[in-house]
N, C-alpha and C. Protein backbone atom coordinates (compact mmCIF):
# COMPACT_ATOMS: atom_id res chain seq x y z
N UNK A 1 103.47 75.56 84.10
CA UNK A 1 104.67 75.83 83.32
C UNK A 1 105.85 75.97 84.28
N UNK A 2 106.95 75.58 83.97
CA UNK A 2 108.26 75.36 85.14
C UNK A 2 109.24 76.40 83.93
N UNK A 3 110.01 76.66 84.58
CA UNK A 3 111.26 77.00 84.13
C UNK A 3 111.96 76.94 82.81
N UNK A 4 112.15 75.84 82.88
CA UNK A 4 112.58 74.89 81.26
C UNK A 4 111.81 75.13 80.06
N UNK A 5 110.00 74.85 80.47
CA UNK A 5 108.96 75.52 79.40
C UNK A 5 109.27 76.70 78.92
N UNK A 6 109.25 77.35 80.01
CA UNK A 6 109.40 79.20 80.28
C UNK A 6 110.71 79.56 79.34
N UNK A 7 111.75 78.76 79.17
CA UNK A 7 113.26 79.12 78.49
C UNK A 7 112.83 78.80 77.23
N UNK A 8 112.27 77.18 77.21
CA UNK A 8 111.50 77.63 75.56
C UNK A 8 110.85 78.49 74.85
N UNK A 9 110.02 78.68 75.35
CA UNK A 9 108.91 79.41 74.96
C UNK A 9 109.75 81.10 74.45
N UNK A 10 110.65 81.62 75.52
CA UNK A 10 111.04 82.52 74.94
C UNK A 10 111.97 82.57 74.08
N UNK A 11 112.49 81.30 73.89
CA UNK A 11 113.72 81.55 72.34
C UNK A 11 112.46 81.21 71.65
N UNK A 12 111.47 80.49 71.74
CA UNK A 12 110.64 80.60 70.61
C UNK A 12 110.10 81.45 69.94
N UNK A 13 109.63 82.43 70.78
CA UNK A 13 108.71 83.96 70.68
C UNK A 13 110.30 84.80 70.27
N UNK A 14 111.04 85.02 70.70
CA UNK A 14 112.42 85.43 70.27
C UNK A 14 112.68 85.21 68.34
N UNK A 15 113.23 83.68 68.60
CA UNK A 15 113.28 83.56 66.82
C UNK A 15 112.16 83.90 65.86
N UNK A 16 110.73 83.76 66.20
CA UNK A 16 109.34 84.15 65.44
C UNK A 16 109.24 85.48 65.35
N UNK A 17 109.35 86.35 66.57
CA UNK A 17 108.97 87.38 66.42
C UNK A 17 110.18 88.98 65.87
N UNK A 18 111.40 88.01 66.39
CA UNK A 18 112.43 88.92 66.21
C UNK A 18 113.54 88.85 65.49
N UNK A 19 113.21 87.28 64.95
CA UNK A 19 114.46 86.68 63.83
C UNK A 19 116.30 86.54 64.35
N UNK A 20 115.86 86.93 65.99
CA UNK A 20 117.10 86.52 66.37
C UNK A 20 117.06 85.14 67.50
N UNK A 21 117.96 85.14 67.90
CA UNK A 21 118.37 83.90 68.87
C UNK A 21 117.69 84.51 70.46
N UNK A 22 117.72 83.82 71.06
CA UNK A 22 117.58 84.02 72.93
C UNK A 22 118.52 83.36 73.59
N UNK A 23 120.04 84.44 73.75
CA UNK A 23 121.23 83.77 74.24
C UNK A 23 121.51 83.38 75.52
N UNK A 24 120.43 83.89 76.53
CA UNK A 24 120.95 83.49 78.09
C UNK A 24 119.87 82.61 78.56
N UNK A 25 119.21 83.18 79.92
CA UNK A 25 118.21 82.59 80.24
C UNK A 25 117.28 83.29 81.09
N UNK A 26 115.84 82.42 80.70
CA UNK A 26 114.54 83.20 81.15
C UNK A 26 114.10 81.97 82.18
N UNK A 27 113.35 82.59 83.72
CA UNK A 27 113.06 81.91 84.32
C UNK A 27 111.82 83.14 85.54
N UNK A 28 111.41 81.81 86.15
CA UNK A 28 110.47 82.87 87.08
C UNK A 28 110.88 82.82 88.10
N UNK A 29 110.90 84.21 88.31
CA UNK A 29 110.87 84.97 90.12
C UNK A 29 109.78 85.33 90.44
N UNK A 30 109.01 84.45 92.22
CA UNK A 30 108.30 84.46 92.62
C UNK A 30 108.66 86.12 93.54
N UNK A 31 109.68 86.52 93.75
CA UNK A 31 109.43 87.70 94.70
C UNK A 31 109.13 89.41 93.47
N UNK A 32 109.21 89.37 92.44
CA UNK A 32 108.29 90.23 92.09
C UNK A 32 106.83 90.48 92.50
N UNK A 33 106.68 91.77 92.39
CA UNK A 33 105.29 91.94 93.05
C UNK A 33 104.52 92.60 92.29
N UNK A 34 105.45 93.82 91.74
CA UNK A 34 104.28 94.73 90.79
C UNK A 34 104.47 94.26 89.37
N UNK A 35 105.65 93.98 89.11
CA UNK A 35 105.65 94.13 87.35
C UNK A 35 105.39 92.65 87.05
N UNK A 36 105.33 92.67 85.94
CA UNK A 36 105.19 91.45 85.20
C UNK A 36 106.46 90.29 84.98
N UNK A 37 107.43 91.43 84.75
CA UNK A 37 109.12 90.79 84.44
C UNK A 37 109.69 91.60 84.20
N UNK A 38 111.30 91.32 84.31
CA UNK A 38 111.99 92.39 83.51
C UNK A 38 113.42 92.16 83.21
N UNK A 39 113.97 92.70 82.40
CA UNK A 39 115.09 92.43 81.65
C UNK A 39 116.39 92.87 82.58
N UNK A 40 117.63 92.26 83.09
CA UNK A 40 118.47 92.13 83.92
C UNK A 40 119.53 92.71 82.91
N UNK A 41 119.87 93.79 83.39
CA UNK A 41 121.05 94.70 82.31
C UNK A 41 122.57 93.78 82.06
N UNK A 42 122.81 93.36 83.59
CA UNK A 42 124.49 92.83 83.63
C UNK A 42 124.38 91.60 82.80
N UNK A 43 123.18 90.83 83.89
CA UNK A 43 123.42 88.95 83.25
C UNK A 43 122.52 88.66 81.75
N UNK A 44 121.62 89.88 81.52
CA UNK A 44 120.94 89.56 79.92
C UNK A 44 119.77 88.95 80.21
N UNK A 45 119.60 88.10 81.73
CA UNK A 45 118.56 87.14 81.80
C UNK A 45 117.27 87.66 81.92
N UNK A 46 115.93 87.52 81.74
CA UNK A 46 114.65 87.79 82.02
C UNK A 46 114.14 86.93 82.73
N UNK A 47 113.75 87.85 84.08
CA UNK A 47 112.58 87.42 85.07
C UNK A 47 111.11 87.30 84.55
N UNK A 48 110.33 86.48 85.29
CA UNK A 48 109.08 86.39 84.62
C UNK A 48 108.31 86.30 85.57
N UNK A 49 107.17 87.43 86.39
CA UNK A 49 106.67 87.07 87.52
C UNK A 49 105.45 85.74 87.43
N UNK A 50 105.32 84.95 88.07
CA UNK A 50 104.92 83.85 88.15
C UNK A 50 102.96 83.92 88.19
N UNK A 51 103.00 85.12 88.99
CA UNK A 51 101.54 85.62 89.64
C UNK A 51 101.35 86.35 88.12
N UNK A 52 101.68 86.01 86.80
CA UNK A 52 101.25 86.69 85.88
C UNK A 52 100.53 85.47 85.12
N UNK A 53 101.31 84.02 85.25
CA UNK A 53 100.63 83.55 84.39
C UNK A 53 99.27 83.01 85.17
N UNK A 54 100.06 82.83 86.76
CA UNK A 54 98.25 82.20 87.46
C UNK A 54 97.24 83.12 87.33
N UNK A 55 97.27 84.59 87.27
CA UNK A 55 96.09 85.06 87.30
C UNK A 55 95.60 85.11 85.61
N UNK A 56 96.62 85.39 84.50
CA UNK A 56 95.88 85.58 83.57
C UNK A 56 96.31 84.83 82.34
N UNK A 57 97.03 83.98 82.71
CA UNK A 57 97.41 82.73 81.56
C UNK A 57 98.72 82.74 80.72
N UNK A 58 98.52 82.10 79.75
CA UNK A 58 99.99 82.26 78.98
C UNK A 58 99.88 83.11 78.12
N UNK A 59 99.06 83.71 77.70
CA UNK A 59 98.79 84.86 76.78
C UNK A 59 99.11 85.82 76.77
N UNK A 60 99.08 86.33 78.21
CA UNK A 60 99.69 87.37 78.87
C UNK A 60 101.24 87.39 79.11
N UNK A 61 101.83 86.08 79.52
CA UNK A 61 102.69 86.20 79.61
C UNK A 61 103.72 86.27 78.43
N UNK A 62 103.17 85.84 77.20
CA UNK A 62 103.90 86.07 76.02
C UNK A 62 103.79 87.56 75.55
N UNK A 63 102.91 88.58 76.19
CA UNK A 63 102.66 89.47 75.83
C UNK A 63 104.05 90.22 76.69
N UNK A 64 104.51 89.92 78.45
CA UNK A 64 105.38 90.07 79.03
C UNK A 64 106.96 89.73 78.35
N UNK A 65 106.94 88.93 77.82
CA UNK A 65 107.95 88.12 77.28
C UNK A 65 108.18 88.65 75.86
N UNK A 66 107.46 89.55 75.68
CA UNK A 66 107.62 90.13 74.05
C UNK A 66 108.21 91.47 74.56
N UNK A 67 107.79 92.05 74.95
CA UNK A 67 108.34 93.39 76.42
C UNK A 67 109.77 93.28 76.67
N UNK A 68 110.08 92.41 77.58
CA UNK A 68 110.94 92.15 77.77
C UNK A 68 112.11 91.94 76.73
N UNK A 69 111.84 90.77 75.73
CA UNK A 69 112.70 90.94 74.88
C UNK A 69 113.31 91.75 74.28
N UNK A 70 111.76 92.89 73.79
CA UNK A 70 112.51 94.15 73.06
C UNK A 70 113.51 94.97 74.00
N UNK A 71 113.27 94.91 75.11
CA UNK A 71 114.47 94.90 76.09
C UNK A 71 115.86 94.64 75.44
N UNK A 72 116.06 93.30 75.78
CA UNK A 72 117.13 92.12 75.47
C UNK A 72 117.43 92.82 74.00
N UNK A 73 116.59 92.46 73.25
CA UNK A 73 117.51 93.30 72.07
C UNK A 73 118.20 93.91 71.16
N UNK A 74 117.45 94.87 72.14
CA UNK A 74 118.25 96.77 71.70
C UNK A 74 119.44 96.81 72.69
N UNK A 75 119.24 96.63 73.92
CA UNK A 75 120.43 96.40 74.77
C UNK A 75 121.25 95.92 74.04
N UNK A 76 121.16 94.52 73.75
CA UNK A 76 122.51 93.70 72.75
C UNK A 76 123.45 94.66 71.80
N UNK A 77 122.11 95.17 71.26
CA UNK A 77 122.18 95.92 70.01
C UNK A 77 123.08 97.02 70.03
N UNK A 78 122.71 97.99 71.28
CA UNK A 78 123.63 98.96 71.48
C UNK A 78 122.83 99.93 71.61
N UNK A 79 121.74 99.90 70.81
CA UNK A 79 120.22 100.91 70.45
C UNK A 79 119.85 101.16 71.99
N UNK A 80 118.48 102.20 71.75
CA UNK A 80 117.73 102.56 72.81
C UNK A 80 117.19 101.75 73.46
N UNK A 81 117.46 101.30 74.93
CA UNK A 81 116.45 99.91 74.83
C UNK A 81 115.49 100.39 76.61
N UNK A 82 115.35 102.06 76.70
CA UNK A 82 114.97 102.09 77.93
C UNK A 82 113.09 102.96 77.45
N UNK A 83 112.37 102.56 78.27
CA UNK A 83 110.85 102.96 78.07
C UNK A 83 110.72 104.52 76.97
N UNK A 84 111.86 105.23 77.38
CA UNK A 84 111.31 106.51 76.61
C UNK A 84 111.87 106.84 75.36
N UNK A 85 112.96 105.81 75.29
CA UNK A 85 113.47 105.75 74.18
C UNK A 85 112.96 105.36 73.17
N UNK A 86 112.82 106.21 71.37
CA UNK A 86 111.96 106.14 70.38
C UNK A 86 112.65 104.58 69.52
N UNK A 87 113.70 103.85 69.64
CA UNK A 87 114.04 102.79 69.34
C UNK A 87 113.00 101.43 69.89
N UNK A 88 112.88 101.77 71.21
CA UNK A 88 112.03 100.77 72.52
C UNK A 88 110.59 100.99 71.54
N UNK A 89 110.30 101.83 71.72
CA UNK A 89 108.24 102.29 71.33
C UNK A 89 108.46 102.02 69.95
N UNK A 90 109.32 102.06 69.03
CA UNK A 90 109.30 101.39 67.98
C UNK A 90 108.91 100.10 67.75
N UNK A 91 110.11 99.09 67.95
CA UNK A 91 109.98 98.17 68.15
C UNK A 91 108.71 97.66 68.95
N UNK A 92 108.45 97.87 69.70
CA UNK A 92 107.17 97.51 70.70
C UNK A 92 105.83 97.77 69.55
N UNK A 93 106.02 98.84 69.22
CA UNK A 93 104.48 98.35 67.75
C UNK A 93 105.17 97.51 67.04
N UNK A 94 106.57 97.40 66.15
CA UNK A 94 106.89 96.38 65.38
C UNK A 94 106.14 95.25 65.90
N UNK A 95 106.34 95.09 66.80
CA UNK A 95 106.38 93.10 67.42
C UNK A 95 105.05 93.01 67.86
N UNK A 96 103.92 94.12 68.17
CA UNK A 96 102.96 94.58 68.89
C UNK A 96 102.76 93.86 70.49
N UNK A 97 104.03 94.42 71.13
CA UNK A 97 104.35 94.00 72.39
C UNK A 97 103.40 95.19 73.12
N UNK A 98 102.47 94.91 74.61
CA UNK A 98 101.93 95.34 75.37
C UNK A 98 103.19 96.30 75.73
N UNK A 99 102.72 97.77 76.26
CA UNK A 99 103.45 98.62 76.76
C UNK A 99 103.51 98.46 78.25
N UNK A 100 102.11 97.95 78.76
CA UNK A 100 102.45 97.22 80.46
C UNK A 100 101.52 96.31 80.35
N UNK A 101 101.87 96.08 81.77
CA UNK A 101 101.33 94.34 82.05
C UNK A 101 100.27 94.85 82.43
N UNK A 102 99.14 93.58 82.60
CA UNK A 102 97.80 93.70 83.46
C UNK A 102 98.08 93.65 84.79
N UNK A 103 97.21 95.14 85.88
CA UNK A 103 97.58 94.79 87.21
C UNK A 103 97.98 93.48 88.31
N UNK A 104 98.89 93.43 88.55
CA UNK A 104 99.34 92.34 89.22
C UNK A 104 98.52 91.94 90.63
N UNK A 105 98.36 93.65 91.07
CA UNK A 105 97.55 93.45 92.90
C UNK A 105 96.01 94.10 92.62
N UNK A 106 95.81 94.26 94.08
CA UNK A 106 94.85 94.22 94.09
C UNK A 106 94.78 95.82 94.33
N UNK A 107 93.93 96.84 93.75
CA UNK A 107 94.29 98.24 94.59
C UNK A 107 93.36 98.12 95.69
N UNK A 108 94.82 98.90 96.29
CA UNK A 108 94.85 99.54 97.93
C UNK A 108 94.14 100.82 97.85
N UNK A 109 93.33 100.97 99.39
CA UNK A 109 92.81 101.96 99.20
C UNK A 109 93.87 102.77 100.26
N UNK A 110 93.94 104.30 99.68
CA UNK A 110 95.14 104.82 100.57
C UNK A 110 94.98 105.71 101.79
N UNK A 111 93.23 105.44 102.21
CA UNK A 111 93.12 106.22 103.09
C UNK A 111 93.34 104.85 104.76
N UNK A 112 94.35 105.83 105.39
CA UNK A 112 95.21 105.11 106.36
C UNK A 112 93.80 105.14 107.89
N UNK A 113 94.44 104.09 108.47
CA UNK A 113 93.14 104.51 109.94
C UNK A 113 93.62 106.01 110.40
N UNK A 114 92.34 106.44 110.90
CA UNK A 114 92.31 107.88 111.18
C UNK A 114 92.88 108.31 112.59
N UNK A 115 93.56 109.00 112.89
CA UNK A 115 93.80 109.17 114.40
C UNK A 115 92.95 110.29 114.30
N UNK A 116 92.86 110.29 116.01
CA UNK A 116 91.59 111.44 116.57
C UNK A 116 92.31 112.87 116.27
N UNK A 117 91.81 113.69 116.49
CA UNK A 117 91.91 115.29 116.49
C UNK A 117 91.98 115.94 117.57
N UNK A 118 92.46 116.72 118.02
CA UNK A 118 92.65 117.01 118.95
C UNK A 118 92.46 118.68 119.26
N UNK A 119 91.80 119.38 119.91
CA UNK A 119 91.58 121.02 119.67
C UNK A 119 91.67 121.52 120.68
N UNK A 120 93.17 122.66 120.89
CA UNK A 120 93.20 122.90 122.12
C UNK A 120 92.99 124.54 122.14
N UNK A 121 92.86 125.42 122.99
CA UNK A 121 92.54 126.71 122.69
C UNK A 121 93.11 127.43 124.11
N UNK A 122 94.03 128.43 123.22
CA UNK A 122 95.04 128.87 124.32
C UNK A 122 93.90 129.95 125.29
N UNK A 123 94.28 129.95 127.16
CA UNK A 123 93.28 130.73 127.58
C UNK A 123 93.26 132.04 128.06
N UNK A 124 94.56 133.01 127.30
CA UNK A 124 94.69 134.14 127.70
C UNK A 124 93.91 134.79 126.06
N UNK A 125 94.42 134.66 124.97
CA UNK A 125 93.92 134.69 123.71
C UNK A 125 93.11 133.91 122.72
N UNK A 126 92.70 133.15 123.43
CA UNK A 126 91.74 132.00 122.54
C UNK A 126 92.10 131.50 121.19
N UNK A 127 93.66 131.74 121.26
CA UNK A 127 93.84 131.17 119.47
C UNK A 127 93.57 129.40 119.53
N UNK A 128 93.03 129.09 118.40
CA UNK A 128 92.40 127.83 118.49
C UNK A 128 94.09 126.86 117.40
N UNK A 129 94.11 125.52 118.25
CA UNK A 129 94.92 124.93 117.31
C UNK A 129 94.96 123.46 117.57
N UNK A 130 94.72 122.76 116.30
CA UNK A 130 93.49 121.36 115.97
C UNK A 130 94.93 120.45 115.82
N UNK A 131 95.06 119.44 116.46
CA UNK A 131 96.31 118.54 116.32
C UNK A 131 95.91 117.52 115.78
N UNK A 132 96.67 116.88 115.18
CA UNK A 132 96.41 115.10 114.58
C UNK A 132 97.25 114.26 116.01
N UNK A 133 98.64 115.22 116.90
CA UNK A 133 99.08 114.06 117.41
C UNK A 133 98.49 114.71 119.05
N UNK A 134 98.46 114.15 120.43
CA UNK A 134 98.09 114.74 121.32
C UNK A 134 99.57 115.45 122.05
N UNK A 135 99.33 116.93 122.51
CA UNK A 135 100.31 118.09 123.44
C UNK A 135 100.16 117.67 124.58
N UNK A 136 101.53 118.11 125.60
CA UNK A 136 101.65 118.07 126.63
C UNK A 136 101.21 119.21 126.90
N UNK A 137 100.12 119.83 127.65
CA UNK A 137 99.74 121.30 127.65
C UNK A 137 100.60 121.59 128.81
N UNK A 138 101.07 120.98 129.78
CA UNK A 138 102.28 121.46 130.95
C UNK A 138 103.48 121.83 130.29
N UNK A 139 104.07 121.47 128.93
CA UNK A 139 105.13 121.67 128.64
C UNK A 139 104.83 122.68 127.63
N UNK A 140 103.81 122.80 126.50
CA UNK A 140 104.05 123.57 125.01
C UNK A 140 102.74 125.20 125.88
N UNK A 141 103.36 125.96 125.03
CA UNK A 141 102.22 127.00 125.48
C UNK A 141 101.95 127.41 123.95
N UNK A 142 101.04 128.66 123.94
CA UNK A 142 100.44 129.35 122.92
C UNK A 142 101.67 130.08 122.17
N UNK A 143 101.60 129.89 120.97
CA UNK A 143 102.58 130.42 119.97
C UNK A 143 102.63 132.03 119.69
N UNK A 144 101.21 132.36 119.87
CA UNK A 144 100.59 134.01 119.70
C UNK A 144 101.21 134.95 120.90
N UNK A 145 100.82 134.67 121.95
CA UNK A 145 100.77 135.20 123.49
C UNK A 145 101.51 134.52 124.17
N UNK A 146 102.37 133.51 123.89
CA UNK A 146 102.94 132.73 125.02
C UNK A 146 101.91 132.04 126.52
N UNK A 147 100.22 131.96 126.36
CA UNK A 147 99.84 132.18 126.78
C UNK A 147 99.27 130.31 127.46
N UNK A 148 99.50 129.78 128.48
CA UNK A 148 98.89 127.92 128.74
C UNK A 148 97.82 127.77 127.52
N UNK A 149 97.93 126.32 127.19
CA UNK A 149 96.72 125.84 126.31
C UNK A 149 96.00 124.79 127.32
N UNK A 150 94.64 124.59 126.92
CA UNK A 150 93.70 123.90 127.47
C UNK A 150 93.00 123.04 126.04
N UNK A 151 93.19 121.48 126.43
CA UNK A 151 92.52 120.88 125.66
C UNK A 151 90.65 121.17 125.88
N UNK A 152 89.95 121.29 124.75
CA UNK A 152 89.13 121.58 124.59
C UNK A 152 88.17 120.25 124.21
N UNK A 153 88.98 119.37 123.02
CA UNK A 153 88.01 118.89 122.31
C UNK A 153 89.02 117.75 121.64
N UNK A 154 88.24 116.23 121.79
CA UNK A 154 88.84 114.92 121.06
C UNK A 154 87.95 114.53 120.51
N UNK A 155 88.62 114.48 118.68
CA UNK A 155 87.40 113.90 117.90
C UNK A 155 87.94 112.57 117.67
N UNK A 156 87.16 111.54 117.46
CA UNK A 156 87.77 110.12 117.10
C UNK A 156 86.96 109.88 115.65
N UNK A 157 87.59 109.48 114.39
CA UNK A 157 87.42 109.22 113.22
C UNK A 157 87.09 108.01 113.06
């Protein structure tokens, strides 16, 4: 599907589903990443992420494109046309437009590489204190006693 399809398709789904016109224009942007598409406040136009229809077809994307519209409009309109607004969730069962898209990525897992640990233990008072980054023990001393620290112990994760 190119561009031109994509402009059809939504005055089509537009006049069927909403009995109005589709006055600007709909096209796809490949640099979306998370959402599906979305409705452009100044120019009226709707983006359509591209990675919506390769992974899950045109089905989906009319489901995006129904979203969006109710966007387009209530905006026009003057009405509520933002997610929490009871005009938006209206309309969205009217038309039975998806409230979000199907995940776009892939989930990330958020645990980052581990840096080592580090445990140094001051040697006038033995207060113990476990670092994520490594101390200059010539420069920092003990916080308790003012007392030199001595690295003790490097754990690697």
């Amino acid at each position: 599907m190119n561009n031109e399809e994509l402009q059809q398709l939504v005055s089509r789904i537009s006049l069927e589903s909403f009995n109005k016109p589709f006055m600007h224009r709909a096209y796809f942007n490949p640099r979306l990443r998370t959402t599906g598409g979305r409705y452009l406040l100044q120019s009226h136009h709707i983006e359509i992420n591209p990675k919506a229809l390769e992974m899950y077809g045109v089905k989906e994307v009319e489901g995006i494109i129904l979203h969006e519209l109710c966007h387009y409009h209530l905006h026009i309109e003057g009405k509520g046309y933002q997610h929490r607004d009871k005009d938006f969730r209206d309309l969205l069962k009217k038309v039975n437009a998806p409230r979000f898209c199907s995940a776009l990525q892939k989930p990330t897992s958020r645990s980052k590489k581990q840096r080592p640990h580090y445990t140094y233990t001051c040697i006038k008072c033995s207060q113990i204190y476990v670092r994520k980054i490594r101390l200059n023990v010539q420069k920092y001393c003990c916080g308790k006693c003012s007392g030199p620290l001595k690295l003790v112990e490097q754990k690697n994760f």
